[in-house]
Structure formats: structure tokens, C-alpha cells
N, C-alpha and C. Protein backbone atom coordinates (compact mmCIF):
# COMPACT_ATOMS: atom_id res chain seq x y z
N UNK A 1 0.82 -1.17 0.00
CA UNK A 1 0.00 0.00 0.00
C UNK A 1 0.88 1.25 0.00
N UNK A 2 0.66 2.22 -0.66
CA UNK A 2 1.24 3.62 -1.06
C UNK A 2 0.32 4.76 -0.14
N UNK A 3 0.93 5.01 0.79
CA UNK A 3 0.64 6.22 1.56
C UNK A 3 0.98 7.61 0.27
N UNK A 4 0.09 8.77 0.41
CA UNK A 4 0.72 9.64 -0.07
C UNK A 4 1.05 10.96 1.32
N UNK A 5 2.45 11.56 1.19
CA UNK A 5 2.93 12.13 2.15
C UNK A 5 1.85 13.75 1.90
N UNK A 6 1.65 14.18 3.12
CA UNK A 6 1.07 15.34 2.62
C UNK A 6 2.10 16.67 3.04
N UNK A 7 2.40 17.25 2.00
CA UNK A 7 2.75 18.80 2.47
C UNK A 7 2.07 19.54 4.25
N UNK A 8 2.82 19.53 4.55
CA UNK A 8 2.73 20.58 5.99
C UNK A 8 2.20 22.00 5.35
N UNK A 9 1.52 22.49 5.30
CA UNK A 9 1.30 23.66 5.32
C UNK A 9 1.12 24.88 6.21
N UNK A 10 1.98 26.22 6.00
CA UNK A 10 1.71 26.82 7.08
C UNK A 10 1.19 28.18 6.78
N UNK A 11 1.46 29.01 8.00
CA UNK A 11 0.66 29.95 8.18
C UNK A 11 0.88 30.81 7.28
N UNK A 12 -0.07 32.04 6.39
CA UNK A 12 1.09 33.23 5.76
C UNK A 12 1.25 34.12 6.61
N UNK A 13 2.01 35.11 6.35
CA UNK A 13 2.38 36.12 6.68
C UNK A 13 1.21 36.78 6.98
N UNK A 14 0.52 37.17 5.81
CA UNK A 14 -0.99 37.99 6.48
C UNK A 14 -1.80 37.67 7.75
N UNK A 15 -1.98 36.33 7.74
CA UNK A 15 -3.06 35.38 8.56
C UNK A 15 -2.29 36.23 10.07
N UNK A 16 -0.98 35.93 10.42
CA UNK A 16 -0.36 36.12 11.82
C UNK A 16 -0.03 37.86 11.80
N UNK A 17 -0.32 38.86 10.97
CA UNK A 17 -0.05 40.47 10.91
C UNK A 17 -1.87 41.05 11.75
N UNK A 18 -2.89 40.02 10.80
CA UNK A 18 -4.15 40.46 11.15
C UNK A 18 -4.28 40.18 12.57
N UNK A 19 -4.04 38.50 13.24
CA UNK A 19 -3.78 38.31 14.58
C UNK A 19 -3.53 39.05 15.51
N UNK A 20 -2.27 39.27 14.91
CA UNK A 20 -1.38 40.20 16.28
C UNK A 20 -2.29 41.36 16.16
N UNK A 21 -2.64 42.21 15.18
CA UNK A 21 -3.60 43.93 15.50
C UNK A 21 -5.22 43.39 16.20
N UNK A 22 -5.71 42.16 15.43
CA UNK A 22 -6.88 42.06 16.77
C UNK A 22 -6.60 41.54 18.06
N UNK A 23 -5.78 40.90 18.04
CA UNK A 23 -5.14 40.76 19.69
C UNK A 23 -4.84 41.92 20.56
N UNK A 24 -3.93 42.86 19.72
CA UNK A 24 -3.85 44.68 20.56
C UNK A 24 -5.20 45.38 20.19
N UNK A 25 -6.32 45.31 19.73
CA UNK A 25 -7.06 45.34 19.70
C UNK A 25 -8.11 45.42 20.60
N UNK A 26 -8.04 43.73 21.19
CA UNK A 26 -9.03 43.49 22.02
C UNK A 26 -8.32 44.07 23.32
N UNK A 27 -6.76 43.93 23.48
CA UNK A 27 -6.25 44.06 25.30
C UNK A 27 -6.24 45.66 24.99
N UNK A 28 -6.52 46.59 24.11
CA UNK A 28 -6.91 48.32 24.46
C UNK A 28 -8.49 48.26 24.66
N UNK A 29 -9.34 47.24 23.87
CA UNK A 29 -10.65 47.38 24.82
C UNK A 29 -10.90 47.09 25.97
N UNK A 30 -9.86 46.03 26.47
CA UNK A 30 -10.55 45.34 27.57
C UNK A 30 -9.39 46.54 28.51
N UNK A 31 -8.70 47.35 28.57
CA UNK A 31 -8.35 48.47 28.96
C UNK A 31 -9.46 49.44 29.59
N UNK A 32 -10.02 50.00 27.89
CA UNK A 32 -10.91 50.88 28.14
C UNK A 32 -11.89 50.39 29.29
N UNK A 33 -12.40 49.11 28.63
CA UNK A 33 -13.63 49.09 29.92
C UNK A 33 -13.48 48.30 31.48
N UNK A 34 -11.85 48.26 31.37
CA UNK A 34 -11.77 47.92 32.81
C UNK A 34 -11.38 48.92 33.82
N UNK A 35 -11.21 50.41 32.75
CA UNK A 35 -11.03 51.06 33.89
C UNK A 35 -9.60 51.42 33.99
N UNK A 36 -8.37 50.10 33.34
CA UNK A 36 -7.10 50.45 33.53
C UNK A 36 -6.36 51.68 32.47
N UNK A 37 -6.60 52.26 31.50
CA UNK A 37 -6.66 52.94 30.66
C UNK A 37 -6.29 54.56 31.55
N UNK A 38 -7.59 54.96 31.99
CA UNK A 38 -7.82 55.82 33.19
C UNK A 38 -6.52 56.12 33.64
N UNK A 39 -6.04 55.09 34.50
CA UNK A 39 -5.31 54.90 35.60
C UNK A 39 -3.71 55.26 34.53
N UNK A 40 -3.52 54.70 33.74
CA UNK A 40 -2.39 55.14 32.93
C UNK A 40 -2.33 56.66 32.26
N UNK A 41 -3.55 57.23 31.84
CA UNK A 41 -3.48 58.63 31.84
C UNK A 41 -3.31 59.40 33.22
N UNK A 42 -3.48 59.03 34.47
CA UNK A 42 -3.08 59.75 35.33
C UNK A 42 -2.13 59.94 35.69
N UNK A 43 -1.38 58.67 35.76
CA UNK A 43 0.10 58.65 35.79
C UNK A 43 0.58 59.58 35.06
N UNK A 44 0.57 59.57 33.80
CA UNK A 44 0.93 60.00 32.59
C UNK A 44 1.06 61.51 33.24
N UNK A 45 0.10 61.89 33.85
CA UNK A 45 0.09 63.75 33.77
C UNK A 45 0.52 64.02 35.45
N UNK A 46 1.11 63.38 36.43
CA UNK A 46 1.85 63.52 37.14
C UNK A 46 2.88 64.26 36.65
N UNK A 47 3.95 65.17 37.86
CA UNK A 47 4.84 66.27 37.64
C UNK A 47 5.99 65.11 37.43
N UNK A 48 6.20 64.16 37.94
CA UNK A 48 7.63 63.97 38.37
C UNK A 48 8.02 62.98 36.84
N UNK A 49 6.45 62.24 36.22
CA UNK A 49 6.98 61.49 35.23
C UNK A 49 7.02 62.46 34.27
N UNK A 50 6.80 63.27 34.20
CA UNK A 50 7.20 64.42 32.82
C UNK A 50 8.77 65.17 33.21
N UNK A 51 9.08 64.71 34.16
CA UNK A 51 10.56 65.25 34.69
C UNK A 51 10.54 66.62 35.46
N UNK A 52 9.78 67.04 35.96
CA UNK A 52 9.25 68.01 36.58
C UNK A 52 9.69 67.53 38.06
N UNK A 53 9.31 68.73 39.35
CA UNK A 53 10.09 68.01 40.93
C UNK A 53 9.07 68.56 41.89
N UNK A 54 8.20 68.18 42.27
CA UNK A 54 6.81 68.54 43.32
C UNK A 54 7.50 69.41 44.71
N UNK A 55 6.96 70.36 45.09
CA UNK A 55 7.50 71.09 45.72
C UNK A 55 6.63 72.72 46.50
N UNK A 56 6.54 72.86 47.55
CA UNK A 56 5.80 73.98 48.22
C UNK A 56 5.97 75.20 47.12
N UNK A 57 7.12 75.44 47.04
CA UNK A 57 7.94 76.49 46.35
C UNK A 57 8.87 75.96 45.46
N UNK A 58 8.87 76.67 44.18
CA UNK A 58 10.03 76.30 43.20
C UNK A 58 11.13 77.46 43.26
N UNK A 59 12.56 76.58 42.70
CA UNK A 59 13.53 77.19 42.88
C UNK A 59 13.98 77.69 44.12
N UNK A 60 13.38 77.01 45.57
CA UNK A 60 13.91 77.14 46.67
C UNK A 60 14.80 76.39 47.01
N UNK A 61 15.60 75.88 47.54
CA UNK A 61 17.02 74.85 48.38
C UNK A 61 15.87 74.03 49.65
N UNK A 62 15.05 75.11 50.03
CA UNK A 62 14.65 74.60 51.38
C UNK A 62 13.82 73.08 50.88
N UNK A 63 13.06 73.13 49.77
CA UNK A 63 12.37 72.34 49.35
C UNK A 63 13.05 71.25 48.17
N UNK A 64 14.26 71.70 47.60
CA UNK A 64 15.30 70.87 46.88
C UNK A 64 14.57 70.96 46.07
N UNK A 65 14.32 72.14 45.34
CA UNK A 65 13.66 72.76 43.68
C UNK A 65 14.37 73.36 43.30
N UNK A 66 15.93 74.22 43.87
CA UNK A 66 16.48 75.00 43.27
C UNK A 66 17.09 75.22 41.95
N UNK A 67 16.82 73.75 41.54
CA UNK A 67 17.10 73.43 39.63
C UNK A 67 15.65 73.77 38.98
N UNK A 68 14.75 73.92 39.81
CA UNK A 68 13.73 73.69 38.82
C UNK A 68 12.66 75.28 39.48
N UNK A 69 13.03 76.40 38.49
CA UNK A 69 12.49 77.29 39.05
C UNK A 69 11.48 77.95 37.89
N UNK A 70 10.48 77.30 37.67
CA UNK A 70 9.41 77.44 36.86
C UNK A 70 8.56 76.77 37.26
N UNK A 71 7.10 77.04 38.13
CA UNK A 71 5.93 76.50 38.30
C UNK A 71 5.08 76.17 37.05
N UNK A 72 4.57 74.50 37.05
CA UNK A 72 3.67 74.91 35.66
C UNK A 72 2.54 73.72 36.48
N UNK A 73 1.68 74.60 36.37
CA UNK A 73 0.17 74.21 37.46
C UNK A 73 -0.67 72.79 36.69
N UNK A 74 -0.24 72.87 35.82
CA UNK A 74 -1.17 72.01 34.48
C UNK A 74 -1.18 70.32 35.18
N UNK A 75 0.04 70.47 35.20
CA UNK A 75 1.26 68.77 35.93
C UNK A 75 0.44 68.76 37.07
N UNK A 76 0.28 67.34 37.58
CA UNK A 76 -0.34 67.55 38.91
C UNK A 76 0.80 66.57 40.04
N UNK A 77 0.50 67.36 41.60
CA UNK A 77 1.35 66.26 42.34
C UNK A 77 0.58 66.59 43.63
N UNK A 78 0.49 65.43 44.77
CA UNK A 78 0.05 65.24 45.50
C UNK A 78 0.27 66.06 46.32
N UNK A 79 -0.75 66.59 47.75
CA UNK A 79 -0.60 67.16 48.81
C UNK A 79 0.57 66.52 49.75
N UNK A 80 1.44 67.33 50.29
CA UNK A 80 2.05 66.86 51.46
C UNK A 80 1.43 65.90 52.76
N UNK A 81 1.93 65.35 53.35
CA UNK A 81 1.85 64.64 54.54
C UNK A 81 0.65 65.43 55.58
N UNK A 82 1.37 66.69 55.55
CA UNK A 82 0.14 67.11 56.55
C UNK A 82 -0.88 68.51 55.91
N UNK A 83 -0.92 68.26 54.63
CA UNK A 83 -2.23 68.97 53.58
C UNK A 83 -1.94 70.29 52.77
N UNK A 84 -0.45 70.29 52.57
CA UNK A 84 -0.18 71.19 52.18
C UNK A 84 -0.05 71.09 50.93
N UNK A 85 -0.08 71.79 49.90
CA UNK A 85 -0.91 71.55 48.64
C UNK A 85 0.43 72.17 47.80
N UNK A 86 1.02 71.07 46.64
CA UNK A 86 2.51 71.45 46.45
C UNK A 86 2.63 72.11 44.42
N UNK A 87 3.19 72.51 44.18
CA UNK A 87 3.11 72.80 42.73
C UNK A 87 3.99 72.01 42.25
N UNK A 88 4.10 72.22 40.89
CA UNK A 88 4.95 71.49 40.06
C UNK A 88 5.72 72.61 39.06
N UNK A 89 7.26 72.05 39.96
CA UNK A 89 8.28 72.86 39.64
C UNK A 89 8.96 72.21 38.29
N UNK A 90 9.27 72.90 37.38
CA UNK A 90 9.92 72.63 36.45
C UNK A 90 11.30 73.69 35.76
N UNK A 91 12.07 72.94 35.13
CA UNK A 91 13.24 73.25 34.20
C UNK A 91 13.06 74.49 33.27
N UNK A 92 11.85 74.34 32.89
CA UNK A 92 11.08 74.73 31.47
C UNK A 92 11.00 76.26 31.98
N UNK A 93 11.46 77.28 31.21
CA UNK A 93 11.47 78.62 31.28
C UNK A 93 10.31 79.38 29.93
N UNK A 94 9.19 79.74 30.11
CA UNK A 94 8.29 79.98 29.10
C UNK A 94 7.72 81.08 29.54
């Protein structure tokens, strides 16, 4: 008896390009509606990840801003320990 061997056939190129974009696809929806999305734009507009240095006063020593003597209000950074409400000192001269 004569088996006939069959060719392996594989994937193309297209089939695994379309994959991979509905795969990033679905994990930016399931982002959006879990809520984690949010949470990465906030980060995002924090002072310190834009390279900016949170601080009572900018360009003071007392507060270790004295490199960074430009307030820019936009950036946000957390209240101090006991509620004192800090700006965001930056490099940026405008």
C-alpha cells in the first residue's frame, strides 16, 4: 500500500499580521472598559513622570527645587503629609 505524504502547510504572513492587530485590539478594549486605561493617563500627567520636581515652592534649596524654578500648574502632584498643597516645579522657562 502507497501512503501519499502530505505537504505541511503553514501559516502566511498575512493570517499572523491580522492576529497580532486584533489581539492589541481586544487588550486596548478590555483596557478601556476595565477602567485600567484611566489609571495610565493619570500617571501620565503627574509632575515627576514628565521630569518636573513637586514642591511647596520652586527654585527654593529649602524644598530641593532649586534646579527647577518654573511653576507649571497644568502637571499635577500630590498634597504633602500634613495637607499642604505642592506645585509642580519645572526646568522649562516659558
Amino acid at each position: 500500500m502507497l501512503f501519499k505524504r502530505k505537504k505541511a502547510q503553514g501559516l502566511s504572513i498575512t493570517v499572523i499580521i491580522v492576529a497580532v492587530i486584533a489581539l492589541l485590539v481586544l487588550v486596548i478594549l478590555a483596557l478601556i472598559f476595565t477602567g485600567g486605561l484611566g489609571k495610565w493617563g493619570v500617571k501620565v500627567a503627574e509632575c515627576e513622570n514628565k521630569g518636573g520636581k513637586c514642591g511647596i515652592s520652586c527654585a527654593d534649596p529649602t524644598y530641593d527645587t532649586q534646579d527647577f524654578p518654573t511653576a507649571f500648574p497644568e502637571w499635577k502632584c500630590e498634597d504633602t503629609e500634613d495637607g499642604q498643597a505642592q506645585v509642580c516645579c519645572t526646568k522649562i522657562i516659558y
